[in-house]
C-alpha atoms as a PDB file:
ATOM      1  CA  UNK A   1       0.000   0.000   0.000  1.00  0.00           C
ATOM      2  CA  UNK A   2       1.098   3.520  -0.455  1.00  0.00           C
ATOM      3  CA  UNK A   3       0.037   6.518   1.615  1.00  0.00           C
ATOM      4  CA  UNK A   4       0.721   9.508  -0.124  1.00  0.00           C
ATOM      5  CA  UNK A   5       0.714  12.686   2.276  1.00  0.00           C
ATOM      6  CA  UNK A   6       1.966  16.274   3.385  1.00  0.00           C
ATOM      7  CA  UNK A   7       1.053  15.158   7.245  1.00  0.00           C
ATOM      8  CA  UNK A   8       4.246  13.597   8.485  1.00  0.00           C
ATOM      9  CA  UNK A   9       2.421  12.780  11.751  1.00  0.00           C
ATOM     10  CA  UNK A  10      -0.493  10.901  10.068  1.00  0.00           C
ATOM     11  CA  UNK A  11       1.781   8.718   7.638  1.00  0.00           C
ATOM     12  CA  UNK A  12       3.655   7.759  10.550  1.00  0.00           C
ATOM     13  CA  UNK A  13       0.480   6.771  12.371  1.00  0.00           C
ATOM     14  CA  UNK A  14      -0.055   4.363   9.335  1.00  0.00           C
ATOM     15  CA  UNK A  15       3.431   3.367   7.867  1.00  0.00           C
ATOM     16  CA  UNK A  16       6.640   1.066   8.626  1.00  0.00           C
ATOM     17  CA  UNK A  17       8.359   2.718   6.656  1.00  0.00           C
ATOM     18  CA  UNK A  18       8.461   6.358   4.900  1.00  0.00           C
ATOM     19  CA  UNK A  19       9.921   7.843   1.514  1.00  0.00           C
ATOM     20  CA  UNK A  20      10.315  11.432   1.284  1.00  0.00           C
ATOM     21  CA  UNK A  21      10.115  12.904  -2.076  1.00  0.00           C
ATOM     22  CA  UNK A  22      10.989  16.246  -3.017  1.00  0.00           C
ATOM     23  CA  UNK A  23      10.959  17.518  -7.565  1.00  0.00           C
ATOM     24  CA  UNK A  24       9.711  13.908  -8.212  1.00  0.00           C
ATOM     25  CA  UNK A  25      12.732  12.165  -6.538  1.00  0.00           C
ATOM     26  CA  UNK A  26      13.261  10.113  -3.210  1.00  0.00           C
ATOM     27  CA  UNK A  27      15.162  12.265  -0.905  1.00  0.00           C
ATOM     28  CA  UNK A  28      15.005  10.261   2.320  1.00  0.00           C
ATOM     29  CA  UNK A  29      14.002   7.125   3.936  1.00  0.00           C
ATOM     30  CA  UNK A  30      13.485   6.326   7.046  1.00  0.00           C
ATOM     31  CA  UNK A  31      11.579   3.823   9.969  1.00  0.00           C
ATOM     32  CA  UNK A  32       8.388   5.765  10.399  1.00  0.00           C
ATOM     33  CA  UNK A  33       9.417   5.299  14.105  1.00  0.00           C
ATOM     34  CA  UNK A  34      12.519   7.391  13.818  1.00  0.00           C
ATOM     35  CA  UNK A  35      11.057   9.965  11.658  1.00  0.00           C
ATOM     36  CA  UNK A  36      11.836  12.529  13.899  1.00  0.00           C
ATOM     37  CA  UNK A  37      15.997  11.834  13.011  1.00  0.00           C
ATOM     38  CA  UNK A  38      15.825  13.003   9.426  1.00  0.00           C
ATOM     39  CA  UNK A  39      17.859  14.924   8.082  1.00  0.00           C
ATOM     40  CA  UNK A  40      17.242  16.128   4.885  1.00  0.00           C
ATOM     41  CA  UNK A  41      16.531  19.464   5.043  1.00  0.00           C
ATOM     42  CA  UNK A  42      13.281  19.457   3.017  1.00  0.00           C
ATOM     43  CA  UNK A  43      11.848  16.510   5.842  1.00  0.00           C
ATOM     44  CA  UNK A  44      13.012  18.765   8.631  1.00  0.00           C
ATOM     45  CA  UNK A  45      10.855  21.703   7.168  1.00  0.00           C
ATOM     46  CA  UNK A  46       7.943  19.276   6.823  1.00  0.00           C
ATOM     47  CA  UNK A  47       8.255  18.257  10.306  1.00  0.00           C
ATOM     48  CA  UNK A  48       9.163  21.541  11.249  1.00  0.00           C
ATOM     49  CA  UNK A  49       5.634  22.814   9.786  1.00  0.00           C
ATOM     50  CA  UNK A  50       3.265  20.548  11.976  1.00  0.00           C
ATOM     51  CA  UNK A  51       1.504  22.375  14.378  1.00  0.00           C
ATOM     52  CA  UNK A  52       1.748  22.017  18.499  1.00  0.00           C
ATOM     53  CA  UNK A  53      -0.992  22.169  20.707  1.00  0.00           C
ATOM     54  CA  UNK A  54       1.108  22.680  23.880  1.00  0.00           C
ATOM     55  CA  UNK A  55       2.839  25.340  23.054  1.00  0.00           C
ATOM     56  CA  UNK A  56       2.734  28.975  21.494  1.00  0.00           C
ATOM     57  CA  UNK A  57       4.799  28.904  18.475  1.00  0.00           C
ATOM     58  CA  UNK A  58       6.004  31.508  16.179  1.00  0.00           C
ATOM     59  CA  UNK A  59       4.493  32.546  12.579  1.00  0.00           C
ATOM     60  CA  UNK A  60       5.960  29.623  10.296  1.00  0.00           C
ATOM     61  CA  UNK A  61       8.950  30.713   7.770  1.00  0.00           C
ATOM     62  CA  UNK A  62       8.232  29.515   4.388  1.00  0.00           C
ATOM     63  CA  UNK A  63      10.281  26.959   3.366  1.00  0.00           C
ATOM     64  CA  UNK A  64      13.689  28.134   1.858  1.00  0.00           C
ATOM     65  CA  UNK A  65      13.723  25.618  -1.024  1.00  0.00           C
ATOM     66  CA  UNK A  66      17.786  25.098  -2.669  1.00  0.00           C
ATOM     67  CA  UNK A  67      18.134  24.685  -6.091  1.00  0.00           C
ATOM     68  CA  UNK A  68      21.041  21.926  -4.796  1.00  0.00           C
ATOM     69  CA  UNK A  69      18.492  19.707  -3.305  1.00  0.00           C
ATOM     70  CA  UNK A  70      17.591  18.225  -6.851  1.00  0.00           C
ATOM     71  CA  UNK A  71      21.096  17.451  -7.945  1.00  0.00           C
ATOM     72  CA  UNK A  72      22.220  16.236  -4.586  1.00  0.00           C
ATOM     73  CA  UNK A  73      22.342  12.190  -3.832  1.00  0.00           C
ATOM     74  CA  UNK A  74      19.742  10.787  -1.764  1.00  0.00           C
ATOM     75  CA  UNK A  75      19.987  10.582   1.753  1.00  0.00           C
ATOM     76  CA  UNK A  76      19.022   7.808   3.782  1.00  0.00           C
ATOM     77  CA  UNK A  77      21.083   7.589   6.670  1.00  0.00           C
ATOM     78  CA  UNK A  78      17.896   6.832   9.077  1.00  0.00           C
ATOM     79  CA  UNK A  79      17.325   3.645   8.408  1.00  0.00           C
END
């Protein structure tokens, strides 16, 4: 099955394991379990983006997207 979704916290709810894509490419994996080690800076804005409940939190930046993202290797270092 794949789960196809913006909302880190709800594929990880649902999924083993999760593939971030970013420009139509696989930028991370990961253990839905240790989602909250990625690395790849376009994951950490994702995660960065969910909201929090228990605490006040500033306005959200938007996402400063690099150019150097789509030519870089994939990174999957959290396996």
């Amino acid at each position: 099955l794949i789960f196809i979704s913006h909302d880190l916290n709800l594929v990880s709810s649902f999924c083993d394991r999760v593939l971030i894509m970013y420009a139509g490419r696989i930028v991370e994996t990961c253990r839905a379990d240790r989602l909250h080690e990625a690395q790849h800076p376009y994951t950490r804005g994702l995660l960065n983006s969910l909201p929090r409940l228990d605490e006040p939190r500033a306005r959200l930046e938007v996402l400063k997207r690099d150019p150097a993202w789509m030519d870089a290797e994939s990174v999957s270092g959290v396996q």
